[in-house]
Protein backbone atom coordinates (compact mmCIF):
# COMPACT_ATOMS: atom_id res chain seq x y z
CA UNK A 1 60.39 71.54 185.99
CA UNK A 2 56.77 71.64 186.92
CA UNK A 3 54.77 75.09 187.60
CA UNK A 4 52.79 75.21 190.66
CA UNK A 5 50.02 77.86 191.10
CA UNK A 6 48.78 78.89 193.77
CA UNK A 7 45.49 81.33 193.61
CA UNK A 8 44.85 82.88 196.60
CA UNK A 9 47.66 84.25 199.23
CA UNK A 10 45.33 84.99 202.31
CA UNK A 11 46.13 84.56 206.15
CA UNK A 12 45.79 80.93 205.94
CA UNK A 13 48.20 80.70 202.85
CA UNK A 14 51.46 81.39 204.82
CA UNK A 15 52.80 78.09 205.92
CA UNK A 16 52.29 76.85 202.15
CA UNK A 17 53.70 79.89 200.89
CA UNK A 18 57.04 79.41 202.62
CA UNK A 19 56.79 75.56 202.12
CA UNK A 20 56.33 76.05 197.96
CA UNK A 21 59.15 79.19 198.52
CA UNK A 22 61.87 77.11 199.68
CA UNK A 23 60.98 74.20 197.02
CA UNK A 24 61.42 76.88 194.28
CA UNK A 25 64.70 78.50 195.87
CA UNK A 26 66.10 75.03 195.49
CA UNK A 27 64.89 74.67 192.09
CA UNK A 28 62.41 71.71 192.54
CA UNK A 29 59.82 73.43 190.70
CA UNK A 30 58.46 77.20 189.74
CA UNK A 31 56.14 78.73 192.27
CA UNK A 32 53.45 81.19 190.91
CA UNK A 33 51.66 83.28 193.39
CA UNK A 34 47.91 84.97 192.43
CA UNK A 35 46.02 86.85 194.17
CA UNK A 36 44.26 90.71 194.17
CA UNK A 37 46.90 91.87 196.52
CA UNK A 38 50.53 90.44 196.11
CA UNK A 39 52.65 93.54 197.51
CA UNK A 40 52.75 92.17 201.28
CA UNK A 41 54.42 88.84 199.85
CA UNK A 42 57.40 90.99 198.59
CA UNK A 43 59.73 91.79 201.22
CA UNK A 44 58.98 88.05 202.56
CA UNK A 45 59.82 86.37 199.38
CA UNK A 46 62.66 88.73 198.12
CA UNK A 47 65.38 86.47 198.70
CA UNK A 48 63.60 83.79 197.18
CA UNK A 49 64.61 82.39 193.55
CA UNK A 50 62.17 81.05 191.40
CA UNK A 51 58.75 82.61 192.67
CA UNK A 52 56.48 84.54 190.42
CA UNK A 53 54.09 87.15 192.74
CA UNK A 54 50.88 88.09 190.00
CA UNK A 55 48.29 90.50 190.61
CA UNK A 56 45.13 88.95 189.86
CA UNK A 57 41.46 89.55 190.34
CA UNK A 58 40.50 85.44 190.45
CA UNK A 59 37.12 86.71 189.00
CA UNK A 60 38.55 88.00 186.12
CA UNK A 61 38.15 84.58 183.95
CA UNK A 62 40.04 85.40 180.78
CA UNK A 63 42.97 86.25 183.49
CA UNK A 64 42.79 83.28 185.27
CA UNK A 65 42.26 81.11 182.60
CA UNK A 66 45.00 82.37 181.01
CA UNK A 67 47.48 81.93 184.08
CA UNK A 68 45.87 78.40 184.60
CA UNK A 69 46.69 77.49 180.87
CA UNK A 70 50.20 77.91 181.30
CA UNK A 71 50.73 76.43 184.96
CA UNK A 72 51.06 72.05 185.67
CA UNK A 73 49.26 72.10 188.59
CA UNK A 74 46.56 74.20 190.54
CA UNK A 75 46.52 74.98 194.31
CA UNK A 76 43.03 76.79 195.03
CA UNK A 77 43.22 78.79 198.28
CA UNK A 78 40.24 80.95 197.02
CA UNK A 79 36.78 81.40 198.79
CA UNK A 80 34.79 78.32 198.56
CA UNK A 81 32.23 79.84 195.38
CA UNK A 82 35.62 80.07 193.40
CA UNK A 83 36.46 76.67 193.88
CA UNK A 84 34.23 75.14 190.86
CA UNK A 85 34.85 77.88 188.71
CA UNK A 86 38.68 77.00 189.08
CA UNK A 87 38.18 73.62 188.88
CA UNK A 88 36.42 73.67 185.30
CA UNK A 89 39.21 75.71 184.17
CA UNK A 90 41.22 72.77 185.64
CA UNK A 91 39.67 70.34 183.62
CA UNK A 92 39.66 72.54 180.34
CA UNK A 93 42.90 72.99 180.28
CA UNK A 94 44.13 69.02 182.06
CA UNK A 95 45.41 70.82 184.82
CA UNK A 96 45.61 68.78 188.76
CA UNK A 97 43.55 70.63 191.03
CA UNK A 98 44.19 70.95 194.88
CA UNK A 99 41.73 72.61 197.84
CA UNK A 100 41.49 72.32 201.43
CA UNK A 101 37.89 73.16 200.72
CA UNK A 102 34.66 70.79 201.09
CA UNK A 103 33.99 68.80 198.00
CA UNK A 104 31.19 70.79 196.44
CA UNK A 105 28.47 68.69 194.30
CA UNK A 106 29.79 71.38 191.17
CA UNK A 107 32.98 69.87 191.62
CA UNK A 108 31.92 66.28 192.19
CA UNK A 109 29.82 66.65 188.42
CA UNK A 110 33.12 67.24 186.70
CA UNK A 111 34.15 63.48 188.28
CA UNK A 112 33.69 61.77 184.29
CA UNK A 113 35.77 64.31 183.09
CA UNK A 114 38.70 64.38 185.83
CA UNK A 115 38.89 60.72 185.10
CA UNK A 116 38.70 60.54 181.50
CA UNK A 117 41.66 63.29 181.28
CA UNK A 118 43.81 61.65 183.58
CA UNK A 119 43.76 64.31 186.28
CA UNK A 120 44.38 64.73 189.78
CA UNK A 121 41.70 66.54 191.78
CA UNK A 122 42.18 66.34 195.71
CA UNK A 123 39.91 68.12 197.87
CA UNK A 124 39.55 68.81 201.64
CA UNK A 125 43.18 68.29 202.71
CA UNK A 126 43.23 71.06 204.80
CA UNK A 127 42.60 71.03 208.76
CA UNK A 128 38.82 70.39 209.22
CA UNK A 129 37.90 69.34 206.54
CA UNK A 130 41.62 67.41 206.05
CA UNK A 131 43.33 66.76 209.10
CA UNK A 132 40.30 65.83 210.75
CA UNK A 133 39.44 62.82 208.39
CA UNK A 134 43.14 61.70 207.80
CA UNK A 135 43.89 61.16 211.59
CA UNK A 136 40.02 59.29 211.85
CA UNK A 137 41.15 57.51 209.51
CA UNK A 138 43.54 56.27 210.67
CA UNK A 139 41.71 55.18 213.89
CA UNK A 140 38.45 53.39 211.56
CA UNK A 141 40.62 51.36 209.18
CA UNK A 142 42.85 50.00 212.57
CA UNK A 143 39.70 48.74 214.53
CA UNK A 144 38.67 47.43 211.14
CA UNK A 145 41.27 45.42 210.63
CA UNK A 146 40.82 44.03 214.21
CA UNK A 147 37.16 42.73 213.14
CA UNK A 148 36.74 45.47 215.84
CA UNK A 149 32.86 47.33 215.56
CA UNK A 150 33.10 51.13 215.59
CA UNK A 151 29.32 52.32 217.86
CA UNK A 152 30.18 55.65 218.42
CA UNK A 153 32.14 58.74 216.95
CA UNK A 154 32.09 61.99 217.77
CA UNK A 155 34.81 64.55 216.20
CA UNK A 156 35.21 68.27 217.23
CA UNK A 157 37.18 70.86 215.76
CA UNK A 158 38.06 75.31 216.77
CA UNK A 159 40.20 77.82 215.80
CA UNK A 160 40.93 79.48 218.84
CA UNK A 161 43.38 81.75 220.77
CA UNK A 162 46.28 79.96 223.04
CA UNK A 163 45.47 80.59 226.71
CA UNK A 164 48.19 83.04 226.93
CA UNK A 165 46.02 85.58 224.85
CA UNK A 166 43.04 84.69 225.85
CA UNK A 167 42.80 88.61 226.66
CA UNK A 168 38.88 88.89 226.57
CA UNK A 169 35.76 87.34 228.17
CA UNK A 170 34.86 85.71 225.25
CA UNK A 171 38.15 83.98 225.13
CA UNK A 172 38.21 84.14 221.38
CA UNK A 173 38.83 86.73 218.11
CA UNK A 174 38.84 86.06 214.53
CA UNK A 175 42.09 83.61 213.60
CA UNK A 176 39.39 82.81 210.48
CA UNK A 177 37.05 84.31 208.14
CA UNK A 178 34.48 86.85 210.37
CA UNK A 179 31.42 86.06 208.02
CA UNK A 180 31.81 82.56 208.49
CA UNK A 181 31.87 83.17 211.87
CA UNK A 182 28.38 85.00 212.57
CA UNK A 183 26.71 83.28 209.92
CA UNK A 184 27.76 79.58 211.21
CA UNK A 185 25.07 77.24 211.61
CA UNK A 186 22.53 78.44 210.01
CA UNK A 187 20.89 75.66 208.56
CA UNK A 188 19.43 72.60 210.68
CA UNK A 189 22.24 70.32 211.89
CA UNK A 190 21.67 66.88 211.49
CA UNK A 191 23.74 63.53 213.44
CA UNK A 192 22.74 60.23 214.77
CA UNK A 193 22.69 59.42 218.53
CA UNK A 194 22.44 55.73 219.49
CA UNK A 195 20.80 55.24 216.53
CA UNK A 196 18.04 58.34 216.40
CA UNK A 197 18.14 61.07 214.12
CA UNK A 198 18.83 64.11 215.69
CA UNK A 199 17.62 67.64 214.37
CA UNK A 200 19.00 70.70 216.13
CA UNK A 201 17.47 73.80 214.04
CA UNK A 202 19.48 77.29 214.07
CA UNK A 203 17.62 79.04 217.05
CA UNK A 204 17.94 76.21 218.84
CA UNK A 205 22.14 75.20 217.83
CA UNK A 206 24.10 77.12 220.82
CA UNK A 207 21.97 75.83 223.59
CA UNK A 208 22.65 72.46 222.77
CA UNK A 209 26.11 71.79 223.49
CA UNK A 210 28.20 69.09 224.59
CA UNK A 211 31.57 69.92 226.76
CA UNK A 212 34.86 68.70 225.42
CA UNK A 213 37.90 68.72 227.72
CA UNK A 214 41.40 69.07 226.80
CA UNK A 215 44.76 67.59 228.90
CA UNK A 216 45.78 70.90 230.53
CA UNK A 217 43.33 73.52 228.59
CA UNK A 218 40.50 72.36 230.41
CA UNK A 219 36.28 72.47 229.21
CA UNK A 220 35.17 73.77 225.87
CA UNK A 221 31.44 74.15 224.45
CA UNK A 222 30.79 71.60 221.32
CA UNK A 223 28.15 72.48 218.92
CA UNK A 224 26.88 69.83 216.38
CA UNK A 225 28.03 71.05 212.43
CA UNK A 226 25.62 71.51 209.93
CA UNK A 227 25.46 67.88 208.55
CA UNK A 228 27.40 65.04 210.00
CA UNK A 229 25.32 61.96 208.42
CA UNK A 230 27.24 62.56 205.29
CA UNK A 231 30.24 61.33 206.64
CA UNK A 232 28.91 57.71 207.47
CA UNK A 233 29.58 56.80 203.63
CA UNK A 234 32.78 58.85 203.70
CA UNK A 235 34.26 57.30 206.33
CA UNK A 236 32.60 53.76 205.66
CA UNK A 237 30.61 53.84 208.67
CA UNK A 238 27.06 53.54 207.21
CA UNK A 239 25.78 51.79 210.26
CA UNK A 240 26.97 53.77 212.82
CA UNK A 241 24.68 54.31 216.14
CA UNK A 242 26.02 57.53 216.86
CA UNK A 243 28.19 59.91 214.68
CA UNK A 244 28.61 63.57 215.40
CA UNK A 245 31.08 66.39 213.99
CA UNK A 246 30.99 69.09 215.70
CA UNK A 247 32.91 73.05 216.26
CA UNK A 248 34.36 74.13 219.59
CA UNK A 249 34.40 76.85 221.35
CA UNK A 250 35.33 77.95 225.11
CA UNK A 251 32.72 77.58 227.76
CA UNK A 252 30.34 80.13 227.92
CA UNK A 253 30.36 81.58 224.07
CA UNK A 254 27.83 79.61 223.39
CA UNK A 255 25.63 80.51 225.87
CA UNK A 256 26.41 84.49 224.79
CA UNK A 257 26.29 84.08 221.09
CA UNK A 258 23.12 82.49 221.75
CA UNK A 259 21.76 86.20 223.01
CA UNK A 260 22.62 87.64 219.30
CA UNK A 261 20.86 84.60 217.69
CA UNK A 262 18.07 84.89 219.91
CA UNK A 263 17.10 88.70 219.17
CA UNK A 264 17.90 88.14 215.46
CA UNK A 265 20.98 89.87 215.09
CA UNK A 266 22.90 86.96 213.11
CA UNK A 267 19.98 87.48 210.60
CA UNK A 268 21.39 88.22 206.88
CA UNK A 269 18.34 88.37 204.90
CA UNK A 270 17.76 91.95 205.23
CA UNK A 271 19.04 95.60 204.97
CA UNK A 272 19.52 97.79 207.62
CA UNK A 273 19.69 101.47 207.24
CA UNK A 274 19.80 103.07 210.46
CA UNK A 275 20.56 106.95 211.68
CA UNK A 276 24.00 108.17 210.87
CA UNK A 277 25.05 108.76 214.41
CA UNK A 278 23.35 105.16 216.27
CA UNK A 279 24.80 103.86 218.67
CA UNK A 280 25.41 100.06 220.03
CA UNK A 281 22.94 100.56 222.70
CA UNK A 282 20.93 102.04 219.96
CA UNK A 283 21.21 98.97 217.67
CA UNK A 284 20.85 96.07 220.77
CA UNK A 285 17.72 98.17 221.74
CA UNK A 286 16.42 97.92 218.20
CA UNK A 287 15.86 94.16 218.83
CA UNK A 288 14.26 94.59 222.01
CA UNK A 289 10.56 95.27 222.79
CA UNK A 290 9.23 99.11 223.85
CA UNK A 291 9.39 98.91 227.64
CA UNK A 292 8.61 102.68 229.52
CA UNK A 293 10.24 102.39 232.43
CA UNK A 294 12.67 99.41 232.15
CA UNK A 295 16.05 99.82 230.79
CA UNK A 296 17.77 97.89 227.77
CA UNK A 297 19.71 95.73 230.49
CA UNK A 298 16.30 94.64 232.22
CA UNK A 299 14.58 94.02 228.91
CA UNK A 300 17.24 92.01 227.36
CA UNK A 301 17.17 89.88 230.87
CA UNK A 302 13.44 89.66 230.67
CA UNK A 303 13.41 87.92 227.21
CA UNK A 304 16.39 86.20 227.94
CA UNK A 305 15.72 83.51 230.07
CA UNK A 306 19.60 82.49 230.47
CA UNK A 307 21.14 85.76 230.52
CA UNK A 308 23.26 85.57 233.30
CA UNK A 309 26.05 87.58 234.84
CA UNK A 310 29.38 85.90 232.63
CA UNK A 311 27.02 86.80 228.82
CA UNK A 312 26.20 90.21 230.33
CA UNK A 313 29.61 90.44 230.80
CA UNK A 314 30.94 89.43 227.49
CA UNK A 315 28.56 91.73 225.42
CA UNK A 316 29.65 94.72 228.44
CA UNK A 317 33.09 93.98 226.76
CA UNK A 318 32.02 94.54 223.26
CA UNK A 319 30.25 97.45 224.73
CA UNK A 320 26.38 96.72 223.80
CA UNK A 321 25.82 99.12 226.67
CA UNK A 322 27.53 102.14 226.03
CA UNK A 323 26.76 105.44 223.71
CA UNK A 324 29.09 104.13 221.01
CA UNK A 325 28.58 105.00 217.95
CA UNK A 326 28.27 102.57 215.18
CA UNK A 327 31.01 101.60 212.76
CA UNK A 328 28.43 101.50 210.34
CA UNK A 329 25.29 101.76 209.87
CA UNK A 330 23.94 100.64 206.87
CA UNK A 331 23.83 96.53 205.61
CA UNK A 332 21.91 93.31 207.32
CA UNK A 333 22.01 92.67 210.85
CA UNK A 334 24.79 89.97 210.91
CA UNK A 335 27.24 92.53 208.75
CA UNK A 336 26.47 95.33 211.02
CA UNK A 337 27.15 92.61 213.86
CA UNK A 338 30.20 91.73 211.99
CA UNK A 339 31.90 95.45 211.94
CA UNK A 340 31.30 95.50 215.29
CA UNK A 341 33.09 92.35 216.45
CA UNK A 342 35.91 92.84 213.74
CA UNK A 343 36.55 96.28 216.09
CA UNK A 344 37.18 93.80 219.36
CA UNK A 345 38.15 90.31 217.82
CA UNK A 346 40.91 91.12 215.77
CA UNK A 347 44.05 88.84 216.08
CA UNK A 348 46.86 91.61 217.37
CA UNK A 349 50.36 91.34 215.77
CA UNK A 350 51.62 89.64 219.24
CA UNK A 351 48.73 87.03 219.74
CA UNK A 352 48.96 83.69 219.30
CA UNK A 353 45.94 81.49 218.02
CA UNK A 354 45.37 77.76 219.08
CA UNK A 355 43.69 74.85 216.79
CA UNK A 356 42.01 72.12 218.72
CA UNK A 357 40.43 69.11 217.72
CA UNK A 358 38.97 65.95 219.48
CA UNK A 359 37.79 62.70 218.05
CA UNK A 360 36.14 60.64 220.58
CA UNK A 361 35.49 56.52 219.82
CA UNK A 362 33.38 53.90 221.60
CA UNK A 363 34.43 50.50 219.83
CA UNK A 364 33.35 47.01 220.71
CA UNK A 365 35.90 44.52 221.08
CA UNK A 366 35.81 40.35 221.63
CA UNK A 367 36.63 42.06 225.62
CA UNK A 368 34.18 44.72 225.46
CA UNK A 369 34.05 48.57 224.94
CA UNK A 370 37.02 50.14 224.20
CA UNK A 371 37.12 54.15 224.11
CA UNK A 372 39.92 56.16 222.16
CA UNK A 373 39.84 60.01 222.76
CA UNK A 374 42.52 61.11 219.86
CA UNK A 375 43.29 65.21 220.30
CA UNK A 376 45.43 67.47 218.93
CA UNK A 377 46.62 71.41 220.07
CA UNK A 378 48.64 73.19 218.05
CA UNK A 379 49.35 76.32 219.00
CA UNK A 380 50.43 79.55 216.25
CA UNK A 381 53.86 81.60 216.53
CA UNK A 382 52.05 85.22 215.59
CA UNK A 383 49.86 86.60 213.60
CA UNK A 384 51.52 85.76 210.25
CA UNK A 385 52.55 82.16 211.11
CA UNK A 386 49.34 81.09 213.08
CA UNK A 387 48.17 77.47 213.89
CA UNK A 388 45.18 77.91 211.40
CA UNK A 389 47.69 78.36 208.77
CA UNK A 390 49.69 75.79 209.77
CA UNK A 391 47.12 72.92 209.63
CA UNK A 392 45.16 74.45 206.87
CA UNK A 393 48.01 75.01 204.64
CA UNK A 394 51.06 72.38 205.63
CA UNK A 395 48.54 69.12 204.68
CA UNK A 396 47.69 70.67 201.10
CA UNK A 397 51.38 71.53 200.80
CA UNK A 398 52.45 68.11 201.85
CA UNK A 399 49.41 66.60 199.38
CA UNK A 400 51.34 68.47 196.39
CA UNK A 401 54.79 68.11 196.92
CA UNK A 402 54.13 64.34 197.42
CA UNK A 403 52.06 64.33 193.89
CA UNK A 404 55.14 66.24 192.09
CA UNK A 405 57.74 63.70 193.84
CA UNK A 406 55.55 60.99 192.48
CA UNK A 407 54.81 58.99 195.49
CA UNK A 408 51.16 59.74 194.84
CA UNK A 409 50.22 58.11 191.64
CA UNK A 410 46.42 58.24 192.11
CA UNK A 411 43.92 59.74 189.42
CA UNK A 412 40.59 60.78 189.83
CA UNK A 413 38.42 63.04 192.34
CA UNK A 414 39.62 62.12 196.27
CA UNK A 415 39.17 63.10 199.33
CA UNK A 416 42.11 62.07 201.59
CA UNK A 417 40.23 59.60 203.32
CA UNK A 418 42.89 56.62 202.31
CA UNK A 419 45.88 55.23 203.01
CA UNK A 420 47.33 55.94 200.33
CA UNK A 421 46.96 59.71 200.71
CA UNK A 422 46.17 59.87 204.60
CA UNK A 423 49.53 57.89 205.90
CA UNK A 424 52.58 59.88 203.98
CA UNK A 425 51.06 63.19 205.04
CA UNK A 426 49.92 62.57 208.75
CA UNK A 427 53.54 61.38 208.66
CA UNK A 428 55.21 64.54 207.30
CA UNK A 429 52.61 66.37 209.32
CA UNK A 430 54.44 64.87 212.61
CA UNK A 431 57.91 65.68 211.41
CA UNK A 432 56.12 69.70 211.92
CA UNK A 433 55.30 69.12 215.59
CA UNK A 434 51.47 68.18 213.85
CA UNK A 435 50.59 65.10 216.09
CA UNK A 436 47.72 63.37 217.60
CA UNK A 437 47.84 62.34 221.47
CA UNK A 438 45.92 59.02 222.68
CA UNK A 439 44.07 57.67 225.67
CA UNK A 440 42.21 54.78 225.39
CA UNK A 441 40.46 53.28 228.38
CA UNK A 442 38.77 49.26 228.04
CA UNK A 443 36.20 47.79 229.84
């Protein structure tokens, strides 16, 4: 009976948890559990046979090592600068390695080895990166097949909240990792628009926004990802006129979060060490020029062009305005932003989160242009079982318990970008409500 690890038991671990759980209880293989804090997993897994819950400090490399050594196969749910370190431990010891992290060029270096051992390495089979190229996929290798020409695709992706707790003017709080969140986009995004490089540098990323509607959920700001021409080759589309991935958010955050990159509060190349007792007014004022008479609302809309009435109102919410004082006061801009966002944005125990995600083709056909708009919504039960859980974790669970069943029989380093890999798990994915819905309109 084969021993799966999994290292790393975070919020978006659940759905795999339970998935690997049951497998165990019914004896189709031993599930190991890692991670610095195991005691929540306890009372969940109690009734459970066959599950192994180790505390383990993944930076700890005689530990892990160790653990690796004696496990089949590895399931990496770590942050993303763990993921080579695992994966060369992987490789060491001829252990298959699994992520729903981006392929990382560390990773992609240990390709000779991977293949010369034998191994199984399968990376970004998650939601976005994972879902996303699975069901695109899906659409590319179809209008292929048709001798169809592909001129245009544009993908979106957000982690959200479900309308019904959409409980704040930003419509949004943290159903994923905070620092990823204020530091996002910092780096010049790069995509091709009928058949022009586009550049859209940092200061310049939330202004720039295309809007996305949804069946029923209506408009949504898109913002272009850090670097989309990297997917022509990935998904064979090296010609493309226009490709674009992109994040989503709901109309209007862009426009706001724009405010904190404009004054430089996102910024995380420097220290902060403010007055014990600052306050948020304080700290928003810091970033604003000396002004006599004029108060911090009438500078900020003096420097800020766009500030209108819905942005004052969402940073009035996270009270920019009042004599709070600080959570804390000392670190870089963007943490101090951070502590002060995880105080308003954090998922309650009776929210529910929402994942959506748009791909949007133009194709030419003999008749003439045909255009697909391919979306999903999935929607999370509460704050343990969320929707970012569910379509991070359930595709990497699927992945492994396909591998261990044998009906993946693939070697190397993949991404799950073929048929082979994409089609059994988009199917499994539907038989868990996961499914894509389709308009397509010809003219």
């Amino acid at each position: 009976m084969k021993t799966v690890l999994l290292l790393g038991a975070g919020k978006s671990a659940s759905y795999l948890i339970d998935y690997f759980a049951d497998l165990a209880h019914k004896e189709a293989c031993h599930f190991w559990i890692a991670d610095l804090s195991v005691a929540h997993l306890e009372p969940i897994l109690a009734t459970k046979k066959g599950i192994k819950l180790i505390p383990l400090d993944s930076g700890n490399m005689t530990q892990r090592r160790d653990i690796i050594q004696n496990s089949d196969l590895v399931i990496s749910m770590l942050p993303a600068f763990m993921h080579p370190e695992v994966a060369r431990d992987c490789v060491d010891f001829g252990k298959h390695f699994f992520s729903a992290s981006y392929e990382s060029d560390a990773i992609r270096a240990l390709k000779p080895e991977i293949e010369s051992k034998g191994l199984f390495f399968l990376n970004e089979c998650g939601l976005d990166p994972g879902i996303d190229h699975m069901s695109a996929m899906k659409i590319i290798l179809e209008a292929k097949q048709k001798g169809e020409e592909i001129r245009s695709f544009k993908s979106y992706c957000g982690g959200l909240l479900a309308p019904q707790s959409e409980d704040n003017p930003w419509k949004y709080k943290f159903t994923w990792n905070p620092r990823n969140v204020v530091l996002a986009g910092q780096a010049t995004s790069r995509y091709m628009d009928q058949g022009e490089l586009k550049l859209v540098p940092y200061h310049q990323l939330f202004r720039r926004v295309d809007e996305v509607s949804f069946v029923g959920l209506g408009k949504f700001d898109g913002y272009p990802n850090r670097d989309s021409l990297s997917y022509r080759s990935v998904y064979g589309l090296e010609n493309i006129p226009t490709i674009l991935r992109g994040t989503l958010r709901r109309q209007g955050f862009c426009r706001a979060w724009d405010v904190f990159v404009q004054l430089g509060m996102t910024d995380d190349s420097y220290q902060l060490s403010l007055p014990e007792h600052t306050t948020y007014r304080q700290f928003l004022n810091a970033f604003l020029p000396w002004d006599e008479a004029k108060s911090v609302e009438e500078k900020l809309a003096d420097l800020i062009p766009e500030f209108d009435f819905p942005t004052f109102e969402k940073l009035q919410w996270l009270g920019f305005f009042e004599s709070i004082p600080l959570p804390k006061t000392q670190g870089s801009p963007a943490q101090l932003l951070q502590y002060i966002l995880e105080q308003n944005w954090a998922l309650e125990s009776e929210d529910q989160d929402m994942i959506v995600m748009q791909h949007q083709f133009e194709i030419q056909t003999e008749r003439g242009i045909k255009k697909i708009t391919s979306s999903l919504v999935e929607i999370g039960k509460n704050e343990r079982h969320t929707a970012m859980a569910k379509t991070v974790g359930l595709p990497l669970a699927i992945a492994v318990d396909l591998f261990l069943q044998q009906k993946i029989n693939l070697r190397g380093l993949h991404l799950p970008v073929i048929p082979e890999l994409f089609d059994p798990i988009l199917k499994q994915l539907e038989s868990f409500g996961i499914r894509f819905t389709e308009t397509v309109i010809e003219s």
